[in-house]
Protein backbone atom coordinates (compact mmCIF):
# COMPACT_ATOMS: atom_id res chain seq x y z
CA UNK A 1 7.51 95.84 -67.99
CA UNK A 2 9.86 96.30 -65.35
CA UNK A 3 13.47 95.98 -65.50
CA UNK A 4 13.32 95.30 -61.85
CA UNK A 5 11.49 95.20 -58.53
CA UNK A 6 11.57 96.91 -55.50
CA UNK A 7 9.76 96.25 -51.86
CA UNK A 8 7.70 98.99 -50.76
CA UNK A 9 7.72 97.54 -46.74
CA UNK A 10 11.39 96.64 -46.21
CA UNK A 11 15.09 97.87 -46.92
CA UNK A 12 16.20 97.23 -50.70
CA UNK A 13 19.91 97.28 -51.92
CA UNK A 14 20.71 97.72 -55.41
CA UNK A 15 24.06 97.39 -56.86
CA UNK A 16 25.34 98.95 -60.16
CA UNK A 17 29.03 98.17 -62.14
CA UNK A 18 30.18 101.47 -62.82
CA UNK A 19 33.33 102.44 -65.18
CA UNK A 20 34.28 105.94 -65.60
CA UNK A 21 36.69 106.39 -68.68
CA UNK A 22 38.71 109.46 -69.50
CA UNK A 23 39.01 110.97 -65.96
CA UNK A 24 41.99 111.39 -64.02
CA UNK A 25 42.32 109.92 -60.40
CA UNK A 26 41.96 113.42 -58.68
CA UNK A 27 38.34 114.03 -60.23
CA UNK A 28 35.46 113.68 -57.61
CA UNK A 29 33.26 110.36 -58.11
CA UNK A 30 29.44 110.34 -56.95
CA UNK A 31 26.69 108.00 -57.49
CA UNK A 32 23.43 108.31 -57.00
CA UNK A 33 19.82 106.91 -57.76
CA UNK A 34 16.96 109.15 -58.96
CA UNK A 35 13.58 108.02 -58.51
CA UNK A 36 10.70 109.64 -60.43
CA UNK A 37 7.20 109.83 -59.06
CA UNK A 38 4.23 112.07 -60.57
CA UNK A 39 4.69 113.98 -57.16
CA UNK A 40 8.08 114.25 -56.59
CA UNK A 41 11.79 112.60 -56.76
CA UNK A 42 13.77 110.95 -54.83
CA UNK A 43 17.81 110.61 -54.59
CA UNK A 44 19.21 107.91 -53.01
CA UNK A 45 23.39 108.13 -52.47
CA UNK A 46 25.22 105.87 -53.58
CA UNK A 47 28.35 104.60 -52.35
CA UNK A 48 31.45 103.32 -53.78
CA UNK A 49 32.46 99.83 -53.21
CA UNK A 50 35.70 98.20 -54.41
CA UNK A 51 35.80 96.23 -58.04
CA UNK A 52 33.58 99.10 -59.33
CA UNK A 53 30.20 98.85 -57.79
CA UNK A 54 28.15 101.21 -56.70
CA UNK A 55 25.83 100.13 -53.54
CA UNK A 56 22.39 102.03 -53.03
CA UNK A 57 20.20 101.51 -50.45
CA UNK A 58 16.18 102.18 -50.93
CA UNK A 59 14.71 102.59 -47.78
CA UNK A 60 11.01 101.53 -47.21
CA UNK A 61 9.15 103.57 -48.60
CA UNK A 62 5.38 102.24 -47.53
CA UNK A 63 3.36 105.20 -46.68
CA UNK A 64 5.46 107.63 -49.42
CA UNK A 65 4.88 105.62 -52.10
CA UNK A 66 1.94 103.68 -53.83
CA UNK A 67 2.55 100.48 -55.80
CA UNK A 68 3.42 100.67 -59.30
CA UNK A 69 5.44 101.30 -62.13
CA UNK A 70 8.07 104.22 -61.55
CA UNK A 71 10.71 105.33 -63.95
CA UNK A 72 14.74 105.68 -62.28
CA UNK A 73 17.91 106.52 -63.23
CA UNK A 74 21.67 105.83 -62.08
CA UNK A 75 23.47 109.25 -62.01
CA UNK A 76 27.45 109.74 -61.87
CA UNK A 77 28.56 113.09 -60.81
CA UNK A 78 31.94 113.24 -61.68
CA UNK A 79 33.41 116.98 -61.06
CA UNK A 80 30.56 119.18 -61.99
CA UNK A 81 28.92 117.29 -65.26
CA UNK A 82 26.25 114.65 -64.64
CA UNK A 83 25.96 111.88 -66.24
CA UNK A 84 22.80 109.87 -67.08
CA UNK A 85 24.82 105.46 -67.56
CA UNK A 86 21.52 103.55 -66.90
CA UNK A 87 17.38 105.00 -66.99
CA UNK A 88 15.35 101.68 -65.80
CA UNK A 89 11.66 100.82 -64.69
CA UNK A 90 11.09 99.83 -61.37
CA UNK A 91 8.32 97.84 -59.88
CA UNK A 92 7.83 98.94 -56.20
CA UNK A 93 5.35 96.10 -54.58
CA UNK A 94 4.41 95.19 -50.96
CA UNK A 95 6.37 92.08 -49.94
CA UNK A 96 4.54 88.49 -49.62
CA UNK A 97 3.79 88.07 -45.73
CA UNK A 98 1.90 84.97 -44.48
CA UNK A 99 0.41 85.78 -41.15
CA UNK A 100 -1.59 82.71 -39.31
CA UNK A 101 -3.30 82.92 -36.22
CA UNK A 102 -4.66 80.10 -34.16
CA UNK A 103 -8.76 80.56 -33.13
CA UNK A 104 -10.00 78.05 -30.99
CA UNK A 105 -14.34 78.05 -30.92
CA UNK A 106 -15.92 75.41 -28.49
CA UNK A 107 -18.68 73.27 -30.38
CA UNK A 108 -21.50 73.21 -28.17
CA UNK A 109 -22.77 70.29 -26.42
CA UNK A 110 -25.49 68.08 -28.41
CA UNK A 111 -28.39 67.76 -26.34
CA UNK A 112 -28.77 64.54 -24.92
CA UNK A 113 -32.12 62.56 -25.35
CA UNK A 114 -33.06 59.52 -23.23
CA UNK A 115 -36.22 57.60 -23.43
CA UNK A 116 -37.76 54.50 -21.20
CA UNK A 117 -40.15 51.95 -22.13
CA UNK A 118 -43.05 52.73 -19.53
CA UNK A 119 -45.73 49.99 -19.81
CA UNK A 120 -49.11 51.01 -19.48
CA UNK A 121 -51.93 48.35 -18.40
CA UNK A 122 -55.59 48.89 -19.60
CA UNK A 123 -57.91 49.87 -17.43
CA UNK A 124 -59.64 46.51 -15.60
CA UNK A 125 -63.42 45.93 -15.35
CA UNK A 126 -64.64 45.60 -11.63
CA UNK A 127 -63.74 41.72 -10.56
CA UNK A 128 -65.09 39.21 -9.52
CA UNK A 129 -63.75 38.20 -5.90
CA UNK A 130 -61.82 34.51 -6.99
CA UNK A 131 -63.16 31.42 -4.93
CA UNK A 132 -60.80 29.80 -2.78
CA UNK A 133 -60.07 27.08 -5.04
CA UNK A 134 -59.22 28.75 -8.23
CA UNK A 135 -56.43 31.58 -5.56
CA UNK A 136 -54.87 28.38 -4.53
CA UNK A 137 -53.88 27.26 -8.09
CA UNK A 138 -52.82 30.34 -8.96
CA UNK A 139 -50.55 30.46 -5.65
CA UNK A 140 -49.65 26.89 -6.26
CA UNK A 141 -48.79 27.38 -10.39
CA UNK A 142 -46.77 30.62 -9.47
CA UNK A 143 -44.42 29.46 -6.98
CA UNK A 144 -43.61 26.04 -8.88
CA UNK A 145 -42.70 28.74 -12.26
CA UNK A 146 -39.17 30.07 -12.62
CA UNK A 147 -38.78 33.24 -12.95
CA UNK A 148 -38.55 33.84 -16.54
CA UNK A 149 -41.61 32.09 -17.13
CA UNK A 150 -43.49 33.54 -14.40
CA UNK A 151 -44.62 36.85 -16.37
CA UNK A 152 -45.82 34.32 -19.21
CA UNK A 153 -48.07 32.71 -16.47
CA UNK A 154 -49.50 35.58 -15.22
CA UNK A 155 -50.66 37.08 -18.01
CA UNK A 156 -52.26 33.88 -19.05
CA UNK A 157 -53.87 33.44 -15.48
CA UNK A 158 -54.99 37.25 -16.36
CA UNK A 159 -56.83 36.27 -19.70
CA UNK A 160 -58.89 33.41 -18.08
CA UNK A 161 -59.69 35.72 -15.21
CA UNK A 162 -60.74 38.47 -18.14
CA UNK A 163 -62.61 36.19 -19.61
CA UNK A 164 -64.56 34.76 -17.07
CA UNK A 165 -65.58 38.13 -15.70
CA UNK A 166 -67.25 39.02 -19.60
């Protein structure tokens, strides 16, 4: 388990509270970070900020490191002796980035389908030429029908003529 976590991909600053006992004000103070890999380490400097911290900055470190589990430590060089305050696990990790990117497709056009009524008569039987009296009713029956009815009266006038011929 880690004790805490570090981004790979961006700038990290850690802060420690460090109190060094039993020294006297002219001894020579430094911080630093130690980061173990199976490779190599790395030292980060620390520096020294008022109220006893101790401000380290992790650069990123994508392409130098893998993600994982790595073991630190806080040194404080004070003089000549080193001194070993804190040993901690850090998780280095990639940072969460949400990247969206707008596509736009064109649906294509549905095919359009248009149908007509076509009316198709049967094929007539050779006629017989009408006599003079039975053209005149038909004349005489069609212009007395309105319109709407006319079609009704001519395929009526068409049955008798049908059925005369047979």
């Amino acid at each position: 388990m880690a004790d805490f976590e570090v981004h790979l991909d961006e700038e990290n600053e850690l802060r420690f509270n460090v109190t060094a006992e039993g020294t006297d004000a002219t001894a020579s103070v430094k911080s630093r970070m130690v980061l173990e890999s199976s490779k190599m380490d790395l030292v980060f400097q620390g520096t020294t900020i008022p109220g006893g911290e101790v401000s380290v900055i992790v650069p990123s470190l994508k392409g130098v490191l893998n993600e994982g589990l790595y073991n630190t430590r806080l040194e404080v060089v004070i003089d000549d002796r080193i001194f070993t305050p804190l040993q901690l696990t850090a998780n280095f990790k990639q940072s969460v980035k949400v990247m969206a990117e707008a596509i736009v497709t064109r649906r294509p056009a549905r095919p359009s389908v248009v149908a007509n009524v076509i009316r198709v008569n049967p094929p007539t039987q050779a006629k017989k030429p009408l006599t003079e009296d039975q053209s005149s009713r038909t004349i005489n029956s069609t212009k007395r029908a309105s319109s709407s009815s006319r079609n009704d009266e001519l395929r009526s006038l068409l049955r008798r003529v049908i059925k005369k011929q047979e």
